[in-house]
N, C-alpha and C. Protein backbone atom coordinates (compact mmCIF):
# COMPACT_ATOMS: atom_id res chain seq x y z
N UNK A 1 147.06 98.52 88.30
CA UNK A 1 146.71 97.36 89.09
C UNK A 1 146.67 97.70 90.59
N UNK A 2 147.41 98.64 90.91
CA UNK A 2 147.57 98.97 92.32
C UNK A 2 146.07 99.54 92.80
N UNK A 3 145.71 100.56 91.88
CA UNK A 3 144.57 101.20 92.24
C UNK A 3 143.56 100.61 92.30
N UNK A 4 143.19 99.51 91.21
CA UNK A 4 142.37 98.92 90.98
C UNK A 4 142.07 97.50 92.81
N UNK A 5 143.79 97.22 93.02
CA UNK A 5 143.72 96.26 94.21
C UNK A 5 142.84 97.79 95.49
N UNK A 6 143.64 98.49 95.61
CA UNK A 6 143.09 99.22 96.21
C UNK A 6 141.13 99.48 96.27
N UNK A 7 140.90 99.72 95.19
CA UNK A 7 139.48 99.97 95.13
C UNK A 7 138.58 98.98 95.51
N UNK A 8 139.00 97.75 95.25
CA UNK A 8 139.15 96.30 95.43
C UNK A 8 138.77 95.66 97.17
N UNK A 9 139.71 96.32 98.17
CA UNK A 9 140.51 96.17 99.48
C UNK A 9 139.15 96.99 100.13
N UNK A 10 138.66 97.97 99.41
CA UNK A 10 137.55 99.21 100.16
C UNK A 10 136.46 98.16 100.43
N UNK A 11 136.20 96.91 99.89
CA UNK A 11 134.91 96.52 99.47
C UNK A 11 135.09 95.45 100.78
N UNK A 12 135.84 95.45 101.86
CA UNK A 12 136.17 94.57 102.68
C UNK A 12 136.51 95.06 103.60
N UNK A 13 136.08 96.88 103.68
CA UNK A 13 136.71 97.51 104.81
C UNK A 13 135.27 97.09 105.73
N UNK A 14 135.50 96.95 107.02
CA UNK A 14 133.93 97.57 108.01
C UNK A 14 133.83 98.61 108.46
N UNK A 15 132.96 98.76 109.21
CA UNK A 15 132.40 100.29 109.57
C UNK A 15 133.10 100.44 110.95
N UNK A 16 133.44 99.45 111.69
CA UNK A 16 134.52 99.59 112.71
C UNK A 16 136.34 100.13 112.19
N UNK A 17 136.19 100.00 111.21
CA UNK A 17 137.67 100.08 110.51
C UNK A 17 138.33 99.27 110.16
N UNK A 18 138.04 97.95 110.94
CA UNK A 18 138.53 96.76 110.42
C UNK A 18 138.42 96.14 109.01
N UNK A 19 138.95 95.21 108.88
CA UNK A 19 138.73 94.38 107.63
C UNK A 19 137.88 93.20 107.94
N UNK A 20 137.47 92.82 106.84
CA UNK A 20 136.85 91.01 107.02
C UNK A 20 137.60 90.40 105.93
N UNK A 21 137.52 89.06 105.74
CA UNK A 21 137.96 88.12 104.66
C UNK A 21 136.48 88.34 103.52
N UNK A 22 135.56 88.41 104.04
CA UNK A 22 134.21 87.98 102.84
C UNK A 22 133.78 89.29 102.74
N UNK A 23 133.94 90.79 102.83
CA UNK A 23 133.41 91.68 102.96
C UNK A 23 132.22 92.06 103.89
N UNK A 24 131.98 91.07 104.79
CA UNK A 24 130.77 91.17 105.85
C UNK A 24 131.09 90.57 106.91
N UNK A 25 130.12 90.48 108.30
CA UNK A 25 130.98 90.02 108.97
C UNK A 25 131.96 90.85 109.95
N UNK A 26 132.46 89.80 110.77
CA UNK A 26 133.45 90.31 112.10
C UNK A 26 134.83 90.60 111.29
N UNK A 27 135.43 91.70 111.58
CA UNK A 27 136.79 91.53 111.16
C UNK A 27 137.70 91.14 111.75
N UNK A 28 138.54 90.59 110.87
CA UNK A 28 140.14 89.70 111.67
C UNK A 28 141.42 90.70 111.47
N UNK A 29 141.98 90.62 112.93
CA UNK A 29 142.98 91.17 113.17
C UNK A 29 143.91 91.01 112.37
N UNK A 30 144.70 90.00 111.62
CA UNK A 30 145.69 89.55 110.94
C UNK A 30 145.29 90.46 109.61
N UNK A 31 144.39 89.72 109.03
CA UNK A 31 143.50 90.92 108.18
C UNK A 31 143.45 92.56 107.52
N UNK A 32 143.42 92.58 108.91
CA UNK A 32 143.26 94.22 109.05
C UNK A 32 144.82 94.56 109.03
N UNK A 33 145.71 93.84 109.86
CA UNK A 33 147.00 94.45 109.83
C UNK A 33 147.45 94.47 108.46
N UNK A 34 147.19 93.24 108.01
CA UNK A 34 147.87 93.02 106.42
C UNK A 34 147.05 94.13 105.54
N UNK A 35 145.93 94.60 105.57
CA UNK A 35 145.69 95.85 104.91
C UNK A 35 145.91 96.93 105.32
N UNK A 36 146.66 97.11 106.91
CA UNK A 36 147.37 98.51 107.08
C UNK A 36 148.52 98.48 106.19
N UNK A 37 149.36 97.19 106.34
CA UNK A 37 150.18 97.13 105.49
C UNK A 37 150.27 97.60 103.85
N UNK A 38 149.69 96.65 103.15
CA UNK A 38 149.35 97.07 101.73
C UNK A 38 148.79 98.58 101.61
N UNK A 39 147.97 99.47 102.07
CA UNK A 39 147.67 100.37 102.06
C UNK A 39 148.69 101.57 102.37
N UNK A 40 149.54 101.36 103.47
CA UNK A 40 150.77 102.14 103.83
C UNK A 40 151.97 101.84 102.44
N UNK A 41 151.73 100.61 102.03
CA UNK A 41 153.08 100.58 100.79
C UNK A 41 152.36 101.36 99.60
N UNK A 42 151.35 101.22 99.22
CA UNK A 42 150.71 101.26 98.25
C UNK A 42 150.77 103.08 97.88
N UNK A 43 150.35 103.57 98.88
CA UNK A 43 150.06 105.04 98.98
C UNK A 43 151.26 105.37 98.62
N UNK A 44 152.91 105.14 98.03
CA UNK A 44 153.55 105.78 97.49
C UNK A 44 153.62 105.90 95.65
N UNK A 45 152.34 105.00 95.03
CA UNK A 45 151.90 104.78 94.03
C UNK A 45 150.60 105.27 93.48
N UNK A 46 150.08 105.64 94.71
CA UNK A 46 148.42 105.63 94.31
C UNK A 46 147.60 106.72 95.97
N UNK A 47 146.90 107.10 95.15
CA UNK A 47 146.17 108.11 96.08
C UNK A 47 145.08 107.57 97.65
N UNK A 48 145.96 107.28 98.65
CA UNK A 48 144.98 106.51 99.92
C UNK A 48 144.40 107.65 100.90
N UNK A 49 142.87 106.64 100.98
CA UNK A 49 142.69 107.98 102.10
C UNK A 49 143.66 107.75 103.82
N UNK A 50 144.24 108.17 104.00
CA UNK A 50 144.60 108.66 105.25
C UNK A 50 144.28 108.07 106.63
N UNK A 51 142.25 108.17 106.49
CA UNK A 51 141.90 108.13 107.20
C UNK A 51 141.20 106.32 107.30
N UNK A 52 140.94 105.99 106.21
CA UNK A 52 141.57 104.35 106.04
C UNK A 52 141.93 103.61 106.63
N UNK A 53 143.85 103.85 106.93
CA UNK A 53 144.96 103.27 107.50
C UNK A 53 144.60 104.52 109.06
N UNK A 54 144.21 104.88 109.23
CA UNK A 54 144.17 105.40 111.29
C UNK A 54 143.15 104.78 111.28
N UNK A 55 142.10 104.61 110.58
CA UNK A 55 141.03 103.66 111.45
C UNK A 55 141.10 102.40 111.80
N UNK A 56 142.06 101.90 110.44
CA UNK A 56 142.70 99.98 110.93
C UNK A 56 142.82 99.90 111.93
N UNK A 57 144.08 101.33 111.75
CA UNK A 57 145.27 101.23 112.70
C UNK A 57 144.42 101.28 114.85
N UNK A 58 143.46 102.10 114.60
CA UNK A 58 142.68 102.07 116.09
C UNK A 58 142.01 101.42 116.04
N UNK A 59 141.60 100.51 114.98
CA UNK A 59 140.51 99.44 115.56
C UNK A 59 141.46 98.19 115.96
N UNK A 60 142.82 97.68 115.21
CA UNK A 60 143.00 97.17 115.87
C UNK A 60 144.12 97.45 117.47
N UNK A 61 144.20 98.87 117.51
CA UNK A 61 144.32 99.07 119.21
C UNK A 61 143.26 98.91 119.87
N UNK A 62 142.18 98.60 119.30
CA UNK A 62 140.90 98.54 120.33
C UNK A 62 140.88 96.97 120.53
N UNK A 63 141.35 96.76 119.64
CA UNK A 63 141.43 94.89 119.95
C UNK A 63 142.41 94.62 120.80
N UNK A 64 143.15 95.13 121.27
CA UNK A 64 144.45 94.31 122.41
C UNK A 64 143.79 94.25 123.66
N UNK A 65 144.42 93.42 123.81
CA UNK A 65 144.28 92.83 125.04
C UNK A 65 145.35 94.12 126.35
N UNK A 66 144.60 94.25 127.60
CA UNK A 66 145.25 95.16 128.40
C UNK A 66 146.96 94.24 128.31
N UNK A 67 146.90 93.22 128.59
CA UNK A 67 148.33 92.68 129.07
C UNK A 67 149.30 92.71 127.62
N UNK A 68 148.71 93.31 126.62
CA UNK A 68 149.48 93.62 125.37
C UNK A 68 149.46 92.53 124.09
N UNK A 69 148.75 91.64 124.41
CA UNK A 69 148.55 90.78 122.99
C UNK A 69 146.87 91.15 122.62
N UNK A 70 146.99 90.25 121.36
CA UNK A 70 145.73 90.25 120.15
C UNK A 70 145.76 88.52 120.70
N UNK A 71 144.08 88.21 120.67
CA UNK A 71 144.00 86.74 121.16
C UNK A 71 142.79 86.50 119.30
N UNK A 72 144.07 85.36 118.89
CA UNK A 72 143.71 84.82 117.45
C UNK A 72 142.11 84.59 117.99
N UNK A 73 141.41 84.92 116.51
CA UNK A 73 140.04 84.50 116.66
C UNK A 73 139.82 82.93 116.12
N UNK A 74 140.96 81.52 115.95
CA UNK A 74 140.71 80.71 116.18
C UNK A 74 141.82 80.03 116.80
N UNK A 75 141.39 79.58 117.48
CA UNK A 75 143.00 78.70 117.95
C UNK A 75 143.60 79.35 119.28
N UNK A 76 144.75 79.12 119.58
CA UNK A 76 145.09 79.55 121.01
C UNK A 76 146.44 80.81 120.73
N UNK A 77 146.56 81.40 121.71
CA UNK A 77 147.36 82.35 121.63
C UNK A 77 148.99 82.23 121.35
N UNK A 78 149.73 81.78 120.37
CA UNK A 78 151.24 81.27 120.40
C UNK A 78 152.26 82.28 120.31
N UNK A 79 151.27 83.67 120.12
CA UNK A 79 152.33 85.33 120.05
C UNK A 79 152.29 85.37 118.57
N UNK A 80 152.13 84.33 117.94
CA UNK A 80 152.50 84.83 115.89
C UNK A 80 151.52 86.31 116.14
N UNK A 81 149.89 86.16 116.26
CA UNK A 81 149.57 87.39 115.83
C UNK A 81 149.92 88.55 116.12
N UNK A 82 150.50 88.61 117.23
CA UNK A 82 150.47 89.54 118.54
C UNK A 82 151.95 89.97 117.64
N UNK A 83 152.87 89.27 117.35
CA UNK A 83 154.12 89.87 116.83
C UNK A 83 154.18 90.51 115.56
N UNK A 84 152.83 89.60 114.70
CA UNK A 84 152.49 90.65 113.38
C UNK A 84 151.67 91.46 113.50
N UNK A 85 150.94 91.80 114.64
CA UNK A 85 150.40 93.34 114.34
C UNK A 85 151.51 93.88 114.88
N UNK A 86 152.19 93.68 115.90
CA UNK A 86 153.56 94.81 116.42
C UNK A 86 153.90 95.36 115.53
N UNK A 87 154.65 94.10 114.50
CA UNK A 87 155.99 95.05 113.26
C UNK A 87 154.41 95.57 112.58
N UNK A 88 153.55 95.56 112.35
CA UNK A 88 152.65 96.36 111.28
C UNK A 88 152.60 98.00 112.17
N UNK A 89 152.45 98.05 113.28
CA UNK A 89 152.03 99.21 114.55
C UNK A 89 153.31 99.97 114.27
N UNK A 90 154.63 99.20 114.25
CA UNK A 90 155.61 99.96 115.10
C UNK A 90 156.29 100.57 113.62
N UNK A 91 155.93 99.74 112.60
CA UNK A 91 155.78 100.71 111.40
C UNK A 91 154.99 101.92 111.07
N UNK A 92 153.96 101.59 111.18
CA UNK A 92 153.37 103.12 111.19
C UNK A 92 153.74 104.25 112.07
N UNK A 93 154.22 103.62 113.58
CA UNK A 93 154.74 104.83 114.67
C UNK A 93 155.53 105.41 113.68
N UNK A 94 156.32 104.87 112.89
CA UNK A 94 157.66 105.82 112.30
C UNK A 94 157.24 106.42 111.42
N UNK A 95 155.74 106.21 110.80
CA UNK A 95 155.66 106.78 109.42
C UNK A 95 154.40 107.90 109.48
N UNK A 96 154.29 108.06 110.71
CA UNK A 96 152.75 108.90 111.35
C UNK A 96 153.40 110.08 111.85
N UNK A 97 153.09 111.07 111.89
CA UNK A 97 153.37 112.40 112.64
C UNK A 97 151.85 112.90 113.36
N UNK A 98 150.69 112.25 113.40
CA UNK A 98 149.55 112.84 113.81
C UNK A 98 149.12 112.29 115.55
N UNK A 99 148.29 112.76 116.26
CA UNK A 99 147.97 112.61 117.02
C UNK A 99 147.83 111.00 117.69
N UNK A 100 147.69 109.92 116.46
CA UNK A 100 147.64 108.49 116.64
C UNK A 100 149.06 108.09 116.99
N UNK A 101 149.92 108.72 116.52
CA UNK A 101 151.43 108.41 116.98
C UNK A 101 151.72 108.10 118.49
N UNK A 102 151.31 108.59 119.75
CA UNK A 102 151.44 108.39 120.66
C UNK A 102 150.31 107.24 120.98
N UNK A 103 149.23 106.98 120.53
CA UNK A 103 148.33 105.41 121.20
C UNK A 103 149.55 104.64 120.28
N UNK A 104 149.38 104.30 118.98
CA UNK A 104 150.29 103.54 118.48
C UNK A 104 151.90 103.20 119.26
N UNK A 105 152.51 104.19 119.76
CA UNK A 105 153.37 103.94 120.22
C UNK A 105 153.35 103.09 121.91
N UNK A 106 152.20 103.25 122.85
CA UNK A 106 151.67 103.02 123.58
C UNK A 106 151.13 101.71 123.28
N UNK A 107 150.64 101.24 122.37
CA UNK A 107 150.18 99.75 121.78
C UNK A 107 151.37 98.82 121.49
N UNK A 108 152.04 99.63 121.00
CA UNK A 108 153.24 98.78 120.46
C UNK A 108 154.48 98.22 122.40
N UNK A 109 154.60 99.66 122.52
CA UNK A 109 154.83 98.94 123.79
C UNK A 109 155.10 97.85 124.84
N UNK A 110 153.37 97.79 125.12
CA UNK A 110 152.58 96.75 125.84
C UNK A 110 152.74 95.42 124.77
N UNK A 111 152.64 95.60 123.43
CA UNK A 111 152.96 94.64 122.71
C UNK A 111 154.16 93.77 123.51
N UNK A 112 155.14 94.66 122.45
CA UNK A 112 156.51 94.25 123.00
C UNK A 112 156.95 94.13 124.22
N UNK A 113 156.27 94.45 125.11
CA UNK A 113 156.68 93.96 126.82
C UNK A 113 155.81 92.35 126.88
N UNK A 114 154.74 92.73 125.95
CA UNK A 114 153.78 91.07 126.71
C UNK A 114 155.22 90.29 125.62
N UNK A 115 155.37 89.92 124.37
CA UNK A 115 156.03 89.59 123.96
C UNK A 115 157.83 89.14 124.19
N UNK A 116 157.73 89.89 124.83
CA UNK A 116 159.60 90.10 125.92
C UNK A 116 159.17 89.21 127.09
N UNK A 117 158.04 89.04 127.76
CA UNK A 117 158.18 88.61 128.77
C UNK A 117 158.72 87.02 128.83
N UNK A 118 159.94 86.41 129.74
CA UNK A 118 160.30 85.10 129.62
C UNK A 118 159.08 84.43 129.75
N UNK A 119 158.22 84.49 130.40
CA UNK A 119 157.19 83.36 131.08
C UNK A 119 156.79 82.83 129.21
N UNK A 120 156.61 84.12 128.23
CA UNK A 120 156.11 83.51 126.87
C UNK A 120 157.20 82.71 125.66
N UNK A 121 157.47 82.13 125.69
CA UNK A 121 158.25 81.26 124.63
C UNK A 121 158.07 81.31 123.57
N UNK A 122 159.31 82.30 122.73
CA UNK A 122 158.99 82.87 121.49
C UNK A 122 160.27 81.58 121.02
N UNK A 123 159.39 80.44 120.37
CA UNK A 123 160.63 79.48 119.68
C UNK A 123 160.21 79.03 118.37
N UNK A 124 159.09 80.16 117.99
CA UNK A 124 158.50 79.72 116.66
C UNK A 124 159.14 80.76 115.62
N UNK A 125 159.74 79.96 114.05
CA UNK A 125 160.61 81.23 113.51
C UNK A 125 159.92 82.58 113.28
N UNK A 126 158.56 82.03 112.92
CA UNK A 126 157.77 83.50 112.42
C UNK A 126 157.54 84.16 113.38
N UNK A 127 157.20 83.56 114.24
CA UNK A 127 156.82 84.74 115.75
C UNK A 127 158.31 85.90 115.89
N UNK A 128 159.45 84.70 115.86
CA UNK A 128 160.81 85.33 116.40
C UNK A 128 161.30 86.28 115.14
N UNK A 129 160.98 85.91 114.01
CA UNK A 129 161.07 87.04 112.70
C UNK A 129 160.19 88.58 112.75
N UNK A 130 159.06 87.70 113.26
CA UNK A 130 158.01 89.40 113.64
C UNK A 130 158.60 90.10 114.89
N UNK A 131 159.00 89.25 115.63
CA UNK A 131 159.99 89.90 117.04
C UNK A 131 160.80 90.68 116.42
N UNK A 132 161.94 90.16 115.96
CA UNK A 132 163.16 90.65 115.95
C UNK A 132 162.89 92.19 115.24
N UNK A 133 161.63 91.95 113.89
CA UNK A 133 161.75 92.81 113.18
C UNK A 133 161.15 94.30 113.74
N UNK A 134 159.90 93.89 114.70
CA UNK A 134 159.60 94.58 115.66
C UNK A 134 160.52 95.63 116.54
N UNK A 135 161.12 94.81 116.94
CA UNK A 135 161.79 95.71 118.10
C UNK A 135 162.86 96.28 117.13
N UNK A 136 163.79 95.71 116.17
CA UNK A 136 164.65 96.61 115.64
C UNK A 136 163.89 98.02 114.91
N UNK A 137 163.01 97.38 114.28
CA UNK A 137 161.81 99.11 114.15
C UNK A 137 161.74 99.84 115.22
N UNK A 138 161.36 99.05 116.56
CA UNK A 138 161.33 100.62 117.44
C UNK A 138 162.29 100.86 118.35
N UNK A 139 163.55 100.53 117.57
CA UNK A 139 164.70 100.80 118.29
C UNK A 139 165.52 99.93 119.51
N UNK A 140 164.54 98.43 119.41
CA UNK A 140 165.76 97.97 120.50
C UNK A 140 166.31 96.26 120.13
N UNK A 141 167.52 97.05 119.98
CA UNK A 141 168.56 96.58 119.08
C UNK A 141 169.29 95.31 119.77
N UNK A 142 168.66 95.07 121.42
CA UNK A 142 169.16 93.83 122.24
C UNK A 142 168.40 93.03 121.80
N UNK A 143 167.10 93.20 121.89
CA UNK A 143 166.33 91.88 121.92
C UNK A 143 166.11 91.87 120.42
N UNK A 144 166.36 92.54 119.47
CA UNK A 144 166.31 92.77 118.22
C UNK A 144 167.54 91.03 117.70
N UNK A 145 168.61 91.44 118.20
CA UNK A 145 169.67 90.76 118.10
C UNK A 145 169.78 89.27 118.76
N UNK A 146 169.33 89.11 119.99
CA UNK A 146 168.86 87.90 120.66
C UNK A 146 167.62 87.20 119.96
N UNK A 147 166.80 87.72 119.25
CA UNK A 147 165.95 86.96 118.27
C UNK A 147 166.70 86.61 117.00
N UNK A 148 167.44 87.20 116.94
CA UNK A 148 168.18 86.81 115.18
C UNK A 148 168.61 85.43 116.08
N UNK A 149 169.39 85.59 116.80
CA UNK A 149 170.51 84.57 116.98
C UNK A 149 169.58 83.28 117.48
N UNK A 150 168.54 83.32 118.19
CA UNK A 150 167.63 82.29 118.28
C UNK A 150 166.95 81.29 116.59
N UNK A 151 166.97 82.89 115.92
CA UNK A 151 166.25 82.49 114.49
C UNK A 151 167.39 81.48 113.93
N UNK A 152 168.44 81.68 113.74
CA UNK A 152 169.73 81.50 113.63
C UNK A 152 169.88 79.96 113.99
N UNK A 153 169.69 79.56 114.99
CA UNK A 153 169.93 78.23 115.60
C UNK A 153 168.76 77.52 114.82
N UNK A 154 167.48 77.55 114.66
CA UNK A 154 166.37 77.18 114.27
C UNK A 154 166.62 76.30 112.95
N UNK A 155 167.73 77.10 112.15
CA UNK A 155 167.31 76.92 110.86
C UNK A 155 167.38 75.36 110.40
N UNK A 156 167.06 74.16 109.46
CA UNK A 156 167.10 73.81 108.70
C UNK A 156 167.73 73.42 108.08
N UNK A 157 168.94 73.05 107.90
CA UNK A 157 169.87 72.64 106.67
C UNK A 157 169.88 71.35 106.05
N UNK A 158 169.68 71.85 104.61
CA UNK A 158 169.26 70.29 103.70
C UNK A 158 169.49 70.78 102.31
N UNK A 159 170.28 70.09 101.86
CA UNK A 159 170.86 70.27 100.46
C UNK A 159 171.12 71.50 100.13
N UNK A 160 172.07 72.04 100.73
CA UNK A 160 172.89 72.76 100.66
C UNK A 160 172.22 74.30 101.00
N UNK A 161 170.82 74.51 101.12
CA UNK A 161 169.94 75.61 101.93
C UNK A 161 169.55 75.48 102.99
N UNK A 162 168.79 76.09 103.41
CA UNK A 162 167.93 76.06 104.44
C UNK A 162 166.61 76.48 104.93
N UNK A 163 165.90 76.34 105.89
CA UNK A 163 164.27 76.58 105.79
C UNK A 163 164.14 76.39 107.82
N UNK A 164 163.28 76.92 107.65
CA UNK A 164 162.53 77.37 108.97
C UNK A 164 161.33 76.65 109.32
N UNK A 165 160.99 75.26 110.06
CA UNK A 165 159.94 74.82 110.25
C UNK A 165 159.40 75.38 111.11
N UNK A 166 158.04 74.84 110.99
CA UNK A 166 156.31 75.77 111.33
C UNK A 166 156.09 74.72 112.49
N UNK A 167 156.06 74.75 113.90
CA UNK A 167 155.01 73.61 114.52
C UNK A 167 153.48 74.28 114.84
N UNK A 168 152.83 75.43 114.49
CA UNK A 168 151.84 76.23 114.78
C UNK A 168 151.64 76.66 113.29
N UNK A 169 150.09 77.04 113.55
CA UNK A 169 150.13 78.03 112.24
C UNK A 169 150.67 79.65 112.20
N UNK A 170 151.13 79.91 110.98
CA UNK A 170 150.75 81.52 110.78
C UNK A 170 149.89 82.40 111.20
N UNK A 171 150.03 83.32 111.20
CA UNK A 171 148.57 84.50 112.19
C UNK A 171 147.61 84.25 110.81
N UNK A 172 147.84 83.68 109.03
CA UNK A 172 146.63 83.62 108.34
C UNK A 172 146.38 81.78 108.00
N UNK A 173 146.99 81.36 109.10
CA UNK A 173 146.42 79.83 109.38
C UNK A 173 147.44 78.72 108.17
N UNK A 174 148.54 79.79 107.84
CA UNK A 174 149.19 78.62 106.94
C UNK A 174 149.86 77.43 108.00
N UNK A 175 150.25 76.51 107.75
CA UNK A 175 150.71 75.18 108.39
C UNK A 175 151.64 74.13 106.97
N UNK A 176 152.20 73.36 107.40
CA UNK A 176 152.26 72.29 106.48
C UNK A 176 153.37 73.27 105.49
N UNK A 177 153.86 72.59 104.51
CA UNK A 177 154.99 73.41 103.33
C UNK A 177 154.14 74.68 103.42
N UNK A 178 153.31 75.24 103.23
CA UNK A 178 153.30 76.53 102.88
C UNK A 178 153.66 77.19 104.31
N UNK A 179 153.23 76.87 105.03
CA UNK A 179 153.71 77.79 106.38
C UNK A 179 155.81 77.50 106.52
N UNK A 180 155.42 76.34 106.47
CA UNK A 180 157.26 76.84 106.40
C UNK A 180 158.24 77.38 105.13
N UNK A 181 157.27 77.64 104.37
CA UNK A 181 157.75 78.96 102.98
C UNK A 181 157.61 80.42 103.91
N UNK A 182 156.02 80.26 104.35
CA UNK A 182 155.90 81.36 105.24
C UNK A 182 157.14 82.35 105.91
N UNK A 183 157.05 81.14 106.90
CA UNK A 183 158.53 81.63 108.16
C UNK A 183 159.63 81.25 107.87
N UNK A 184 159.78 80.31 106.16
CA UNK A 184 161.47 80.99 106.05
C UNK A 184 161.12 82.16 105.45
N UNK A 185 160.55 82.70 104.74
CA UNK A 185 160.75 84.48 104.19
C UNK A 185 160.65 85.67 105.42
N UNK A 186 159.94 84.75 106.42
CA UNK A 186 160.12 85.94 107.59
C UNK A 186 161.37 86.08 107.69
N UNK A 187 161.68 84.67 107.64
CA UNK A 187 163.19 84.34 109.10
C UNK A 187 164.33 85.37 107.57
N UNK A 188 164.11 85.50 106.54
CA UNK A 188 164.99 85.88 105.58
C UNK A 188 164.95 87.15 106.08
N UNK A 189 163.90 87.54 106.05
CA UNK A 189 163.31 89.15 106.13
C UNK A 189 163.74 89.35 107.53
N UNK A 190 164.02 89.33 108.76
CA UNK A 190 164.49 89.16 109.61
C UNK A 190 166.32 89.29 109.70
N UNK A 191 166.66 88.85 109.03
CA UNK A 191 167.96 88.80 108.99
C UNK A 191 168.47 89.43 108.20
């Protein structure tokens, strides 16, 4: 099944490297990260090309913005995307030894500085779940920890669990109960 999703995932790559949702078409950043993703897990099951996951991976460095975010292709900028391509980037920095290792690390960066900066208000759980998880990937373990404890205050409590409400969408436009299934599994995954 893996291979088969895989063979599947090719039929939606573009010729920029990106992905699309319909196989044609502009590709979306969220998109594309979520198939660096699947493609980077996948390849310990199944045979990936290589060159695949570095082309995502630089097309979407070609998409940032100089001041270090990805600007959603609908809607306004709230940091969700900008924090899920980070943890997708700052994963691969650790899992790359090739020449892309240093832009990637350089992307991720500028990420995480536009993202750190106070002026942006990270008070959404999923944004602060892709934060936290972000920076503890590339090693910084302050602001890693100051996002838990924000996530932390956020939560939810109602019959005896808890849950993470959504006032924005997800970087793939969930809202409403499914988005706050969403960003409580971040906010889980996070912690």
């Amino acid at each position: 099944y893996v291979s088969i999703g895989y063979h599947r995932l090719l039929n939606y790559r573009e010729s920029g490297g990106g992905f699309s949702y319909w196989g044609h078409g502009s590709p979306d950043a969220a998109l594309t990260a979520y198939a660096v993703r699947f493609l980077s897990d996948v390849s310990a099951f199944t045979d990936v090309d290589p060159e695949l996951i570095n082309g995502a991976e630089k097309w979407l460095v070609g998409q940032q913005d100089k001041d270090g975010h990805w600007q959603p292709k609908y809607g306004y900028d709230d940091s969700g995307l900008t924090a899920y391509i980070t943890v997708t980037l700052a994963e691969s920095v650790n899992k790359t030894n090739d020449p892309l290792k240093k832009i990637l690390r350089e992307s991720v960066s500028r990420a995480l500085a536009y993202l750190s900066d106070p002026h942006h208000d990270l008070s959404e759980p999923y944004t602060l779940a892709e934060f936290a998880i972000a920076t503890s990937s590339f090693g910084d373990k302050q602001h890693a920890s100051d996002a838990i404890s924000k996530i932390i205050k956020l939560a939810t409590l109602e019959h005896g669990g808890m849950y993470w409400v959504l006032e924005h969408n997800t970087p793939f436009y969930g809202w409403g109960h499914p988005g706050r299934v969403e960003s409580t599994a971040m906010a889980v995954l996070a912690l």
